[in-house]
Protein backbone atom coordinates (compact mmCIF):
# COMPACT_ATOMS: atom_id res chain seq x y z
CA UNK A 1 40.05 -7.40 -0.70
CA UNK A 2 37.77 -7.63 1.90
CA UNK A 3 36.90 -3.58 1.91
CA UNK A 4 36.16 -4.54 -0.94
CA UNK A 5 33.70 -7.05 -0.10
CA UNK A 6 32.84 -5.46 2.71
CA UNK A 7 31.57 -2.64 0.48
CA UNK A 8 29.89 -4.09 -1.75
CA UNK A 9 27.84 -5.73 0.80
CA UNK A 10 26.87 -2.51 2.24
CA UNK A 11 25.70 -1.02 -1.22
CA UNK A 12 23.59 -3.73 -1.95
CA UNK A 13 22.21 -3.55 1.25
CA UNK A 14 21.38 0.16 1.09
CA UNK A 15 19.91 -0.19 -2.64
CA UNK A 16 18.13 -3.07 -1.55
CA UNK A 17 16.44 -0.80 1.61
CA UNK A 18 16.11 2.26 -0.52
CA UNK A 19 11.99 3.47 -0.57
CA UNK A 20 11.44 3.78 -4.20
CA UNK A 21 9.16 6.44 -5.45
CA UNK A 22 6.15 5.91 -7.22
CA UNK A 23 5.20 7.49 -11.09
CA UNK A 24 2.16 9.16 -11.47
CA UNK A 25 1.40 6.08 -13.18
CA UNK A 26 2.40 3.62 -10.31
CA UNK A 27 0.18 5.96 -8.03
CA UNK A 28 -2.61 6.30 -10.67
CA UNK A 29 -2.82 2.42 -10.73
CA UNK A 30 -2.94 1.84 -7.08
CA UNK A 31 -5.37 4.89 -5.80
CA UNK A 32 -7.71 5.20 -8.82
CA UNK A 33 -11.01 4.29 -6.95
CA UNK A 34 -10.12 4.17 -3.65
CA UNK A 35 -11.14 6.08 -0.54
CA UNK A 36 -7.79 5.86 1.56
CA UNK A 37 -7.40 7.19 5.03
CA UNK A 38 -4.05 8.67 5.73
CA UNK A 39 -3.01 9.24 9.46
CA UNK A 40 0.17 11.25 11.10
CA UNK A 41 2.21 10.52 13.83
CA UNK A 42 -0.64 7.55 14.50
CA UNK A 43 -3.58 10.40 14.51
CA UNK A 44 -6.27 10.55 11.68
CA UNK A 45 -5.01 13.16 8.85
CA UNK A 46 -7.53 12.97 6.03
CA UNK A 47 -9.39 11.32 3.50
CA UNK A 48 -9.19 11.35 -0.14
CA UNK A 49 -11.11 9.65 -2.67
CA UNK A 50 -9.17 9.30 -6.08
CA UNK A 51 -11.76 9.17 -9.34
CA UNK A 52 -11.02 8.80 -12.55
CA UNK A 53 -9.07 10.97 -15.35
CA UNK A 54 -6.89 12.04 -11.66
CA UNK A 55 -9.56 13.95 -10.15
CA UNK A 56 -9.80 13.81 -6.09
CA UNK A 57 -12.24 14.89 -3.48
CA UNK A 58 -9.86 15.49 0.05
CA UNK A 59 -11.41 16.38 3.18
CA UNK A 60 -9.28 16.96 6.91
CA UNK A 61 -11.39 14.80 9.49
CA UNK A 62 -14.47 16.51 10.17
CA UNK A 63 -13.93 19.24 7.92
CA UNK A 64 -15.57 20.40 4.14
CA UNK A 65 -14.49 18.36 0.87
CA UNK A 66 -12.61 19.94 -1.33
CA UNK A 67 -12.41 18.77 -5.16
CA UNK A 68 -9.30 18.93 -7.46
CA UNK A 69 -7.07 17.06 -9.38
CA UNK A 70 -3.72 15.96 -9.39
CA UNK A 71 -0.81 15.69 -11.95
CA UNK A 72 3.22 14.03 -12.33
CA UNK A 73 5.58 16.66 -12.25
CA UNK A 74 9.60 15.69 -11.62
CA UNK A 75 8.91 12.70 -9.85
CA UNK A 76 6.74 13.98 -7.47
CA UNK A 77 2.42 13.91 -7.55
CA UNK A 78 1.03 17.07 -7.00
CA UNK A 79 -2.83 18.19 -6.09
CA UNK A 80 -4.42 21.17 -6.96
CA UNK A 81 -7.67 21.72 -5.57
CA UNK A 82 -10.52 24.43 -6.65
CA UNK A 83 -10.09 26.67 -3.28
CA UNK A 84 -6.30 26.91 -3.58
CA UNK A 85 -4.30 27.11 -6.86
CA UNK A 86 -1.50 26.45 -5.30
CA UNK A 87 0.13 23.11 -5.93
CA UNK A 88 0.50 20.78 -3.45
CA UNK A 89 3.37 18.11 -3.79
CA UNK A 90 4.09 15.05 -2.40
CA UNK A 91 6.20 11.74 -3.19
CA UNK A 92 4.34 7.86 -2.77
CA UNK A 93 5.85 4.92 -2.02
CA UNK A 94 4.98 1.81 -0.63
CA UNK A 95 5.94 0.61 2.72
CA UNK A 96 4.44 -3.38 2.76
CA UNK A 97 1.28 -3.21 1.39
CA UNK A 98 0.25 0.62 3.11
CA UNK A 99 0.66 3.53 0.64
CA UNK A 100 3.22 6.14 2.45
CA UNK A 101 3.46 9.88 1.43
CA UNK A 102 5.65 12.98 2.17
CA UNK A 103 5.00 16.48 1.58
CA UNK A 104 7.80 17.68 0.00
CA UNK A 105 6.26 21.14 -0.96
CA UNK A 106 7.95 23.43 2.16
CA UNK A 107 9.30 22.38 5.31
CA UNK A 108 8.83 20.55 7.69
CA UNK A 109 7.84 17.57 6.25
CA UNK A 110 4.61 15.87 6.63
CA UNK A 111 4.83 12.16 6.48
CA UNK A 112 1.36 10.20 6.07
CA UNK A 113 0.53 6.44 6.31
CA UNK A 114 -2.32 4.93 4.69
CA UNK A 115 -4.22 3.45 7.13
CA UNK A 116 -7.58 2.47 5.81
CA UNK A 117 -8.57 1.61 2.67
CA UNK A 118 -12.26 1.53 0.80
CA UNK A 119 -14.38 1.44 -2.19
CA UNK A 120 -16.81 3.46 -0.69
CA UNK A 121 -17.34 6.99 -1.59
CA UNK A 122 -15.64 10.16 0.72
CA UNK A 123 -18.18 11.10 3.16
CA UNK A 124 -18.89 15.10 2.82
CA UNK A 125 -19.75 17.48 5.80
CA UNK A 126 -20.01 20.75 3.69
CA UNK A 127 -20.84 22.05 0.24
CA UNK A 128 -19.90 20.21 -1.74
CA UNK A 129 -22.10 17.16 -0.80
CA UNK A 130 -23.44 14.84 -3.30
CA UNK A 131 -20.84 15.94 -5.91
């Protein structure tokens, strides 16, 4: 009996610890508008600004913007952007109230923590500038 209890304890501890992905509509709801700042390993990433109808504007830290869009596909959220076809994907969850994501496109995995957060518009250093 008390494996038992034991047990059950344990599961409903792991459930209760378990990161839950978001949907693409979760995701849509919380980005949509924003400017967010992602870092890795506590050093600046990138920025991406999320507009409307899932279109983004993504630019590496001193580096050229680059406009796309993204879309829901098996539980993951996946960018495309015009220089590169090739999809890029990536699960969201929360972690408190910072927005945490993980490539999950090819090894190794890149993990990235929202670390600032606007309503102002991405900055852009190269062509694409007042788009």
């Amino acid at each position: 009996m008390r494996a038992l209890i034991l047990t059950c304890l344990l599961l409903t501890g792991t459930a209760v610890n378990a990161q839950t992905n978001m949907t693409g509509q979760e995701f849509e709801a919380y980005a949509t508008g924003k400017t967010l700042t992602y870092a890795s390993n506590g050093q600046v990433y990138g920025v991406e600004q999320y507009l409307p109808n899932r279109r983004v504007r993504w630019a590496f830290i001193d580096d050229t913007c680059r406009i796309g869009h993204w879309y829901e596909d098996a539980g993951e959220i996946c960018f495309v952007y015009e220089h590169d076809a090739t999809p890029q994907c990536w699960t969201f969850h929360m972690e408190g109230s910072k927005l945490m994501a993980r490539f999950v496109s090819e090894p190794p995995e890149t993990e990235l923590k929202e670390v600032n957060q606007t309503s102002d518009p991405l900055v852009c250093t190269g062509p694409d500038v007042g788009v």
